[in-house]
C-alpha atoms as a PDB file:
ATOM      1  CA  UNK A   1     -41.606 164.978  49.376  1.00  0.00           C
ATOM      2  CA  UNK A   2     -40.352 162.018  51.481  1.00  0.00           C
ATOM      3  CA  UNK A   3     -37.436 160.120  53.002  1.00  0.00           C
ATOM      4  CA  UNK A   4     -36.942 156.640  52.521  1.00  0.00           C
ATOM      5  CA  UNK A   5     -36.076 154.164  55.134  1.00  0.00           C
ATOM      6  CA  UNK A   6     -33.121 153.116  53.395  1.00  0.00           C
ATOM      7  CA  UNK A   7     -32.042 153.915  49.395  1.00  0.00           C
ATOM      8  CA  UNK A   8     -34.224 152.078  46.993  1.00  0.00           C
ATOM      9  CA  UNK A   9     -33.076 149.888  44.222  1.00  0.00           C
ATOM     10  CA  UNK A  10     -33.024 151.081  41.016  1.00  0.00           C
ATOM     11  CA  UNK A  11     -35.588 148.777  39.898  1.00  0.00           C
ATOM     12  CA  UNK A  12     -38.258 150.011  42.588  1.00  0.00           C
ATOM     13  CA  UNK A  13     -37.038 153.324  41.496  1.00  0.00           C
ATOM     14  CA  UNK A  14     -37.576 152.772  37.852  1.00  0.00           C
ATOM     15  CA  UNK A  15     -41.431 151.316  38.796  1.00  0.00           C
ATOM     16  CA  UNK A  16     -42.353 154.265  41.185  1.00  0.00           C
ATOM     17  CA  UNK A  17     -40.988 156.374  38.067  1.00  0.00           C
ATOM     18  CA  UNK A  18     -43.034 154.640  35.361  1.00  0.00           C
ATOM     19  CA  UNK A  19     -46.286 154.358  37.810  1.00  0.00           C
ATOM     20  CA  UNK A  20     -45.859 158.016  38.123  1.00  0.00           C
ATOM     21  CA  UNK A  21     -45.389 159.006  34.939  1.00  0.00           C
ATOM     22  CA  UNK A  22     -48.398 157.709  34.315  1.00  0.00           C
ATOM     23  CA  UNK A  23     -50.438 159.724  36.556  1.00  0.00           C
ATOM     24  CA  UNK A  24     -49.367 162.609  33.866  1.00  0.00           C
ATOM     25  CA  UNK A  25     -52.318 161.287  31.209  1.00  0.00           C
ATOM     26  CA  UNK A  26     -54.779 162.029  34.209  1.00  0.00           C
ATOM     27  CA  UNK A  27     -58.262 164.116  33.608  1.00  0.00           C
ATOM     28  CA  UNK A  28     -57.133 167.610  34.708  1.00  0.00           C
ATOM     29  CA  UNK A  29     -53.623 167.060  35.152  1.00  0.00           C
ATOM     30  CA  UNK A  30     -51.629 170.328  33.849  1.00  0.00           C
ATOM     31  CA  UNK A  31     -48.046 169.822  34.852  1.00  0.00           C
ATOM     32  CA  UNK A  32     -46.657 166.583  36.289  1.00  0.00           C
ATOM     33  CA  UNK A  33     -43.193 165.911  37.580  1.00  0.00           C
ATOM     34  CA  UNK A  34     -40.779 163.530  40.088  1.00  0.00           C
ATOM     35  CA  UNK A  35     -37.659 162.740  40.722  1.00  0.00           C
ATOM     36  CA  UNK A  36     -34.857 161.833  42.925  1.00  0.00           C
ATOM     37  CA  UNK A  37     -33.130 164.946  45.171  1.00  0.00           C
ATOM     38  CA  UNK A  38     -30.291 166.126  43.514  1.00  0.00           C
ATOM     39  CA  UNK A  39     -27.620 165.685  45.897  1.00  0.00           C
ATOM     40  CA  UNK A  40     -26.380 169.545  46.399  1.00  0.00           C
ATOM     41  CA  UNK A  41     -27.016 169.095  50.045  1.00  0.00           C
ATOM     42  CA  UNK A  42     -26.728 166.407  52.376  1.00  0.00           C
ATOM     43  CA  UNK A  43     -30.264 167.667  54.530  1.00  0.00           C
ATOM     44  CA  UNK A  44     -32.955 167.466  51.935  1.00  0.00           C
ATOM     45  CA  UNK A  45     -35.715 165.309  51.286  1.00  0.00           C
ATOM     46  CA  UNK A  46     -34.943 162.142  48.930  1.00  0.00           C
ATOM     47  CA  UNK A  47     -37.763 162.316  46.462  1.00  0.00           C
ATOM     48  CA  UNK A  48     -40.195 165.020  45.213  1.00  0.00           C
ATOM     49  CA  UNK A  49     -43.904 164.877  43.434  1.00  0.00           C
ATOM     50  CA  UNK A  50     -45.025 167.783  42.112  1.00  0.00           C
ATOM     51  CA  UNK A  51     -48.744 167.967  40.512  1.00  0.00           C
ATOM     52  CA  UNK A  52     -50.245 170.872  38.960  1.00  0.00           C
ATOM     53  CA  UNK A  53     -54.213 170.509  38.604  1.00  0.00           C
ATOM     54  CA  UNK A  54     -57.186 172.474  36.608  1.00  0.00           C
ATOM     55  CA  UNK A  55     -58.937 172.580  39.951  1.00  0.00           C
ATOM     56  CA  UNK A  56     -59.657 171.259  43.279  1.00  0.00           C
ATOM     57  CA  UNK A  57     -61.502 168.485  41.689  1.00  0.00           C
ATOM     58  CA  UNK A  58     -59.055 167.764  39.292  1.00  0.00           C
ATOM     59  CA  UNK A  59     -56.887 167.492  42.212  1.00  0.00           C
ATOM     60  CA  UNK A  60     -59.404 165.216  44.390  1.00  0.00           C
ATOM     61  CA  UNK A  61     -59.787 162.787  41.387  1.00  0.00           C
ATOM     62  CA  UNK A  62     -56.239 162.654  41.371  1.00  0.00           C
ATOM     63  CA  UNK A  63     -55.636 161.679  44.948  1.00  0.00           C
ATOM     64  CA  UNK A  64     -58.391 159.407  45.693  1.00  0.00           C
ATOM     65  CA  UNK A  65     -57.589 157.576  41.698  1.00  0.00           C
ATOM     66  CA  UNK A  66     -57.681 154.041  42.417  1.00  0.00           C
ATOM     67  CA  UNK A  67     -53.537 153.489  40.865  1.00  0.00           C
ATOM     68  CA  UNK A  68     -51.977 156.551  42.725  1.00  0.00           C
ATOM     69  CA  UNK A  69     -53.489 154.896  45.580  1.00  0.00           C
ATOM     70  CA  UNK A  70     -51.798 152.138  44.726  1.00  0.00           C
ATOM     71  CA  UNK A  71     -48.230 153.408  44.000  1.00  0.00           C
ATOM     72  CA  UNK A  72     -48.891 155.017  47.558  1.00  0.00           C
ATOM     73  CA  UNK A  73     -49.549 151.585  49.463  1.00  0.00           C
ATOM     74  CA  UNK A  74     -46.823 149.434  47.344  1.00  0.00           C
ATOM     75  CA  UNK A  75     -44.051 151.675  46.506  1.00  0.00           C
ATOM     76  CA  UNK A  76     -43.712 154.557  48.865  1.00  0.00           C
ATOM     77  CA  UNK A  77     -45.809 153.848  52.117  1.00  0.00           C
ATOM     78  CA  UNK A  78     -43.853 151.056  53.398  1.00  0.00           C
ATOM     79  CA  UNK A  79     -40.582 152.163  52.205  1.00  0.00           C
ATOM     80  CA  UNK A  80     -40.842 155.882  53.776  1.00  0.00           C
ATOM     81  CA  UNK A  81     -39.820 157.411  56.820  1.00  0.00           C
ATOM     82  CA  UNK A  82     -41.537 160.838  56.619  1.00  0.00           C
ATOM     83  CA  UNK A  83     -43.959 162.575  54.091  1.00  0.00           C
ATOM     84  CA  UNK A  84     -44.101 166.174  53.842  1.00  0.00           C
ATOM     85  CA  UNK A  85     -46.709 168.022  51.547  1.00  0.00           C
ATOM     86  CA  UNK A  86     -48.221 170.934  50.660  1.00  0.00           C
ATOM     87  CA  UNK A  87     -50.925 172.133  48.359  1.00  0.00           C
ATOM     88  CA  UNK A  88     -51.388 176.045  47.684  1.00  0.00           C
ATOM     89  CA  UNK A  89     -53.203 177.519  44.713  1.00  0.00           C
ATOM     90  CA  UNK A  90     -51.435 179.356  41.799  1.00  0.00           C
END
């Protein structure tokens, strides 16, 4: 999850969204979603990722893959505030 800095346009929206969605068709990628908060309450985060993996590897490959690393530097790194994440076995 994250905050931006300020509200993105909807055309870097629509990129993070389509650079994302392709991190779906990964090796080991189960379950693959994103999206913009929903707006019920004016204290939460902006902007959720949430990956499930086949295993820790699955998950490693995922995070050091050469395009989320990417997405990461262009389109959320230098338009965040704060990062928050978590991951916890199922």
């Amino acid at each position: 999850m994250f905050r931006w800095k300020e509200a993105p346009s909807e055309r870097h929206l629509s990129t993070l969204g389509s650079r994302l969605n392709a991190m779906a068709a990964l090796p080991g990628v189960v379950g693959y979603q994103h999206g913009p908060d929903a707006g019920l309450r004016e204290d939460n985060w902006d902007y959720c990722v949430v990956g499930d993996f086949e295993d820790d590897d699955a998950y490693s490959a995922y995070a050091s893959n050469a395009d989320h690393q990417d997405i990461i530097a262009t389109l959320i790194a230098p338009h965040i505030e704060a990062r928050s994440a978590v991951q916890y076995r199922i």
